[in-house]
Protein backbone atom coordinates (compact mmCIF):
# COMPACT_ATOMS: atom_id res chain seq x y z
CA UNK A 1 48.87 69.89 89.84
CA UNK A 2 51.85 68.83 87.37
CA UNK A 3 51.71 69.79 83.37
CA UNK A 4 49.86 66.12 82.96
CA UNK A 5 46.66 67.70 84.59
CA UNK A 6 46.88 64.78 87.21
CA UNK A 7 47.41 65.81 91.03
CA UNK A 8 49.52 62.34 91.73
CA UNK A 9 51.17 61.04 88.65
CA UNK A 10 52.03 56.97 88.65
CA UNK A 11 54.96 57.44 86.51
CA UNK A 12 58.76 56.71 87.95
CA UNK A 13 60.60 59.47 87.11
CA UNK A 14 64.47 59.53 87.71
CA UNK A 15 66.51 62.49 87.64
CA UNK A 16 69.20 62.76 84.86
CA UNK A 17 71.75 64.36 87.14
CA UNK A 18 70.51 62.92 90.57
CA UNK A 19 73.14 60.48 91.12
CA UNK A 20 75.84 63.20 90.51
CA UNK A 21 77.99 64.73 93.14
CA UNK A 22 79.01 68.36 91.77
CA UNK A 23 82.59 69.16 92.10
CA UNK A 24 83.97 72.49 91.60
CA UNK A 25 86.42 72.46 89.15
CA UNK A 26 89.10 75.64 89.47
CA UNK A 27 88.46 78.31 86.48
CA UNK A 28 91.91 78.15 85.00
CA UNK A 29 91.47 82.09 84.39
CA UNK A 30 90.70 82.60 88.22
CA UNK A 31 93.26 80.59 89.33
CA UNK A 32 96.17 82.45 87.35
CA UNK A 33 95.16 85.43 88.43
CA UNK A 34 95.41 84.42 91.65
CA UNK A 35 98.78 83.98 91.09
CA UNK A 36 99.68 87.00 89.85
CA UNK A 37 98.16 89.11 92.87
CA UNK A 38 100.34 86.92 94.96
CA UNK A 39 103.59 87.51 92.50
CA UNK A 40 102.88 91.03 92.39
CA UNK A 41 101.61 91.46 96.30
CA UNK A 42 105.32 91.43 97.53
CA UNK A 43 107.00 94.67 97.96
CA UNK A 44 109.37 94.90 95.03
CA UNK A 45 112.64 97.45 95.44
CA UNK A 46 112.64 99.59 92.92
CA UNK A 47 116.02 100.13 91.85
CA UNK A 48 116.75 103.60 89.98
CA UNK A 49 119.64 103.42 87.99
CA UNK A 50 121.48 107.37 87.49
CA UNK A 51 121.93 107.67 83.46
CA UNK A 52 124.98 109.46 82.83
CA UNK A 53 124.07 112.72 81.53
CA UNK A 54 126.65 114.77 78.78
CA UNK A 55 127.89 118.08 80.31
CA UNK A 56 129.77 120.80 79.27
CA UNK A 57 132.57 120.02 81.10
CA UNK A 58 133.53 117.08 79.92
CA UNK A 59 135.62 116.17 76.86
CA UNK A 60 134.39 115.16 73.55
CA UNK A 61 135.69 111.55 73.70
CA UNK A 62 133.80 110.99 77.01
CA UNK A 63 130.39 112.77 75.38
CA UNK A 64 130.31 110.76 72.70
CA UNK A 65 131.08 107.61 75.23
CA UNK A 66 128.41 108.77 77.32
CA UNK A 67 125.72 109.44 74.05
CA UNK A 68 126.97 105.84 72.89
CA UNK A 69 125.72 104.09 75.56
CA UNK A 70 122.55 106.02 75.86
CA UNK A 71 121.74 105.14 72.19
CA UNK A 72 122.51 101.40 72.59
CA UNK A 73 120.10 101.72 75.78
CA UNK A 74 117.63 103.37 73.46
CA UNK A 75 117.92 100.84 70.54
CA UNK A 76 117.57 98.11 73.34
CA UNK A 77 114.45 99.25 74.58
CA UNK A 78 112.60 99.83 70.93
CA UNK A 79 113.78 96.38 69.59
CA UNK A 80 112.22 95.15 73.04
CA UNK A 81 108.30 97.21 72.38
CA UNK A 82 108.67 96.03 68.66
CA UNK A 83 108.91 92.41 69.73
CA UNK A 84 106.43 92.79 71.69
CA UNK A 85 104.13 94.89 69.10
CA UNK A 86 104.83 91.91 66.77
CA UNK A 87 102.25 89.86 68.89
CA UNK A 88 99.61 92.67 69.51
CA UNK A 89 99.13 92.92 65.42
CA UNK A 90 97.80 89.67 65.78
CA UNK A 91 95.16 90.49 68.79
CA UNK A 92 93.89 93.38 66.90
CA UNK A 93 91.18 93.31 65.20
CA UNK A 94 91.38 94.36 61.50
């Protein structure tokens, strides 16, 4: 019995979507991910760089070399997490 209260109705009816083939279209979000697990499925070398470390032993010119460089390292690497910081203000929620 159909919502008309007749058991056989006369009526054509045609299907809004019938004629439509579904294709899949790729989730973009999916499909980048996929491409990171591939990017990141390859065994990377991790290369460990020795920092030179100040030591008693040495002179003062060759300290203050040494503590030079680590503080231009240092400097590098917080201008780097601010730049990035800059765009995570703009995620967050206020």
């Amino acid at each position: 019995m159909n919502v008309s209260g007749f058991e056989k109705s006369e009526q054509n009816v045609v299907s809004l979507f019938g004629g439509i083939q579904e294709e899949m279209i790729p989730d973009p979000l999916e499909t980048m991910l996929r491409e990171t697990d591939s990017l990141l499925a390859h065994d990377k070398k991790v290369i460990k760089v020795k920092t030179p470390v100040v030591s008693d032993s040495q002179f003062p010119d060759q300290s203050m070399f040494v503590l030079d460089q680590q503080l231009g390292h240092l400097k590098e690497s917080v201008a780097r997490i601010k730049y990035y910081m800059l765009d995570l203000d703009d995620l967050l929620p206020k």
